[in-house]
Protein backbone atom coordinates (compact mmCIF):
# COMPACT_ATOMS: atom_id res chain seq x y z
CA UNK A 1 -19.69 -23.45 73.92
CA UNK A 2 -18.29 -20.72 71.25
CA UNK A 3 -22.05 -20.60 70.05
CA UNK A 4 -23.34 -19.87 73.08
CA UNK A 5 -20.93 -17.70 73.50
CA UNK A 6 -21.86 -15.60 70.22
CA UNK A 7 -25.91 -15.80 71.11
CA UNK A 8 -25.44 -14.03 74.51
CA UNK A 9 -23.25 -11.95 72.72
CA UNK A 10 -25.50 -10.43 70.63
CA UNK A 11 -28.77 -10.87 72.76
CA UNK A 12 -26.74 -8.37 75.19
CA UNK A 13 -25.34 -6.44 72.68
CA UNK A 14 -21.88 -6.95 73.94
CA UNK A 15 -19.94 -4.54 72.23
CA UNK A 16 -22.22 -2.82 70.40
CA UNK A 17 -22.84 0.56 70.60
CA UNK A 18 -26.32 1.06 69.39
CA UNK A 19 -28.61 -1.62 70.99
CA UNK A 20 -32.04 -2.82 69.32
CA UNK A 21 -35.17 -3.57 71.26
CA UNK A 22 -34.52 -7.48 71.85
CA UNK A 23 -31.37 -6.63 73.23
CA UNK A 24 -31.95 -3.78 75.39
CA UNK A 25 -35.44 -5.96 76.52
CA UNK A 26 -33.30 -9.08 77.48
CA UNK A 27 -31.16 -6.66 79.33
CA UNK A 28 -33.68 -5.33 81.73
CA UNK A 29 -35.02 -8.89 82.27
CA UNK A 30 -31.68 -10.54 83.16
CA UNK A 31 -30.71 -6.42 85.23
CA UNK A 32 -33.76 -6.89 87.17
CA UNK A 33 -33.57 -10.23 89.13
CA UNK A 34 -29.84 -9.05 89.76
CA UNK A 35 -31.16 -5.99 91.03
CA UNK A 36 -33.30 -7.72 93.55
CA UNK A 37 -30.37 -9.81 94.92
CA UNK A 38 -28.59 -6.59 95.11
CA UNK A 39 -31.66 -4.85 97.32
CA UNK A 40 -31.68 -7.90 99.64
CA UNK A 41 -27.71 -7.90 100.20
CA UNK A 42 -28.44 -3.97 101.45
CA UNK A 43 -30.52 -3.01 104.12
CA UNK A 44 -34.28 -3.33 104.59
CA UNK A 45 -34.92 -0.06 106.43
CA UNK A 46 -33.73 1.95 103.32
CA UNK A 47 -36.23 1.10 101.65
CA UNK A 48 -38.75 3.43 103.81
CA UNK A 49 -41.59 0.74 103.53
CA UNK A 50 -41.59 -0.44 100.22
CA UNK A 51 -40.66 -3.79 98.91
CA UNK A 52 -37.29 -4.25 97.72
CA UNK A 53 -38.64 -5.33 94.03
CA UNK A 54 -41.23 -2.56 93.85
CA UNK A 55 -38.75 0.13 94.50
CA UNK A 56 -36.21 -1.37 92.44
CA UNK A 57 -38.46 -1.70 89.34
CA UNK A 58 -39.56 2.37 89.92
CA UNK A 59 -35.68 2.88 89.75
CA UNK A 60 -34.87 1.10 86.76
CA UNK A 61 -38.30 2.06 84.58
CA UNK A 62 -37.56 5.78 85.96
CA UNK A 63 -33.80 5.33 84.70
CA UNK A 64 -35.09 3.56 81.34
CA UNK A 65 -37.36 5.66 80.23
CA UNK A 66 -35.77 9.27 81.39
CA UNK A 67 -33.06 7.94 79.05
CA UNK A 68 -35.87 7.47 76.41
CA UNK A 69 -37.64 10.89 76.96
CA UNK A 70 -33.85 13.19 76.78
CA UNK A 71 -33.16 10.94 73.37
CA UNK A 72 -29.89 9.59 75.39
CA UNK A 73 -31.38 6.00 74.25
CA UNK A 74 -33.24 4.44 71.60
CA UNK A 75 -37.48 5.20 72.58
CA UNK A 76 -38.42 1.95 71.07
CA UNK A 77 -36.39 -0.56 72.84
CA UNK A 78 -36.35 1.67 75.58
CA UNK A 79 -40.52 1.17 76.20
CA UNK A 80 -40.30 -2.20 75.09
CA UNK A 81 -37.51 -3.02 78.07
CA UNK A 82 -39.61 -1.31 80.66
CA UNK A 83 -42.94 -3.11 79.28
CA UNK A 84 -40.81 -6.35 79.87
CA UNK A 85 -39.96 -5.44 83.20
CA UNK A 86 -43.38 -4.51 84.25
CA UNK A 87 -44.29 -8.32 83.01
CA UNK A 88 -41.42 -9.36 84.72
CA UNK A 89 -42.42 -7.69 88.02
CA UNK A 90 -46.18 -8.74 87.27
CA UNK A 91 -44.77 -12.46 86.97
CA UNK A 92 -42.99 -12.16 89.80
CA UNK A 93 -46.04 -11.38 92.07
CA UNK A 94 -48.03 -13.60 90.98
CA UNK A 95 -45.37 -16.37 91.56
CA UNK A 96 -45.31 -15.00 94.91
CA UNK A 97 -48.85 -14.99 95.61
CA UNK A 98 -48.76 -18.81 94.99
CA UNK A 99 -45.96 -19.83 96.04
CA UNK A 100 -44.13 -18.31 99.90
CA UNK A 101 -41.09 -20.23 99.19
CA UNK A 102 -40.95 -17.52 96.28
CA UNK A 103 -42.25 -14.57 97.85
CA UNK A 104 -39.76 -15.09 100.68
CA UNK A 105 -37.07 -15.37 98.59
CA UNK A 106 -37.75 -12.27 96.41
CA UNK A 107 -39.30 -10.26 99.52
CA UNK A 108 -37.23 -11.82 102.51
CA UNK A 109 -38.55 -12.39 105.53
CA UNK A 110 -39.49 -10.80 108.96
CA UNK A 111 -37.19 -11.03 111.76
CA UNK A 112 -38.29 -11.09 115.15
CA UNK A 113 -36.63 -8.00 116.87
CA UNK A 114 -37.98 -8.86 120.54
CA UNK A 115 -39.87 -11.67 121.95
CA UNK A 116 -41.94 -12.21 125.16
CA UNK A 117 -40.41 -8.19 125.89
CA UNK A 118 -36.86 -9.04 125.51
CA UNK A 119 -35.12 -8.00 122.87
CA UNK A 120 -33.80 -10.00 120.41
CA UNK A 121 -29.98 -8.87 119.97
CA UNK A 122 -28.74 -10.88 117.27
CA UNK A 123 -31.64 -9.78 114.86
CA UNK A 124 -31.16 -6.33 116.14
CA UNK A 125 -27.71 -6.64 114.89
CA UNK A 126 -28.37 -8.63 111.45
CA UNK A 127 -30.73 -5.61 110.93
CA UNK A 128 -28.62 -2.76 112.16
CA UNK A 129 -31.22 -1.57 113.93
CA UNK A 130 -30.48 0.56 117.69
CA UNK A 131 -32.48 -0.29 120.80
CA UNK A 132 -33.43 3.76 120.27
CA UNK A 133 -34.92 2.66 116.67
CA UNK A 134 -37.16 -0.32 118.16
CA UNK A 135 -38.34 1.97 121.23
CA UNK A 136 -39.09 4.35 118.84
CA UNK A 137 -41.19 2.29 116.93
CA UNK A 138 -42.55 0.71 120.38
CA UNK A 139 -43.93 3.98 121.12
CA UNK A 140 -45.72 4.40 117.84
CA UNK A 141 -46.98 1.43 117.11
CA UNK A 142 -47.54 -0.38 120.37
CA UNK A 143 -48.68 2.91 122.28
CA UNK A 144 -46.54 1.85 125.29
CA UNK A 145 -43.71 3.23 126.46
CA UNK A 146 -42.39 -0.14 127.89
CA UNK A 147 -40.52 -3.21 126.27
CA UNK A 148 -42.51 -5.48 128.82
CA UNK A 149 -45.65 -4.45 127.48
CA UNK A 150 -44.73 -6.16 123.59
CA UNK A 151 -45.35 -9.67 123.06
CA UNK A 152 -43.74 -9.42 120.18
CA UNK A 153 -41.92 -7.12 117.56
CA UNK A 154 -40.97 -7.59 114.09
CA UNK A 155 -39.13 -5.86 110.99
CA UNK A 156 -41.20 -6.55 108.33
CA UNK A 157 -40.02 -7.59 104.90
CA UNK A 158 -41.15 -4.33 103.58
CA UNK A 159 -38.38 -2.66 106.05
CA UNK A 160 -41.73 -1.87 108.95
CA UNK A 161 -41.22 -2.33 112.32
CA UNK A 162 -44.43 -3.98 113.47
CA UNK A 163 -45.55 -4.44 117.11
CA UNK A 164 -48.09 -6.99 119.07
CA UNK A 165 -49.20 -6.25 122.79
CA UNK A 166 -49.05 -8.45 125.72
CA UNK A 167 -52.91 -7.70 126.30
């Protein structure tokens, strides 16, 4: 246990104050999942139609390698951390592509916000989304001005509102 201990230790450069590149790369590939799981406790509409772990990855390469441009951290490990995450994120998609069980868990799902025209109040609420919100989005997308009209509407994993007419 005390040598596993010492590994993670240095691969994370626990108390270090310089980091090298294999530390500062393991870092970004163990921030990164976290940083997902983070997105998904949040909500999906902040996300302004992007997926939680593309805009995630644009926030932590931006952060990475500002950090490498001002000289406020190493260049080196700094590229080589965001390379990893961009393999990481690459790896990710791919998994998803293959396999939904995957995709759902690092993308979510939809929820169904109304069904048969009646809205759906619990998802509403999971979503903290107002009946003003989904009528908004009613009358873009669906073209109608009534809830009767939708057969269906549903917040989409990439934080969408999406809508399907009765005709």
């Amino acid at each position: 246990m005390a040598e596993l201990n010492q590994l993670l230790t240095y691969l994370l450069g626990i108390g270090q104050e310089d980091l090298d590149i294999l530390q500062m790369t393991v870092r970004a590939l163990i921030v990164y999942p976290l940083g997902i799981a983070m997105v998904h406790v949040g909500d999906k509409r902040f996300l302004g139609g992007i997926a939680a772990f593309d805009f995630l990855l644009a926030i932590i390469i931006g952060s990475i390698l500002s950090r490498a441009i001002s000289g406020s951290a190493p260049f080196l490990p700094s590229i080589a951390a965001s390379f990893a995450l961009v393999l990481l994120h690459r790896g990710f998609a791919a998994l998803g592509f293959h396999w939904d069980g995957f995709a759902t868990l690092v993308k979510g799902k939809p929820r169904e916000l109304v069904r048969d025209g009646e809205i759906q109040w619990s998802a509403m609420k999971k979503s903290s989304i107002g009946e003003e919100d989904l009528r908004g989005a009613v009358r873009r997308q669906g073209r109608t001005l009534s809830l009767e009209d939708v057969r269906a509407a549903f917040l989409e994993r990439n934080g969408d509102i999406s809508v399907v007419l009765n005709r």
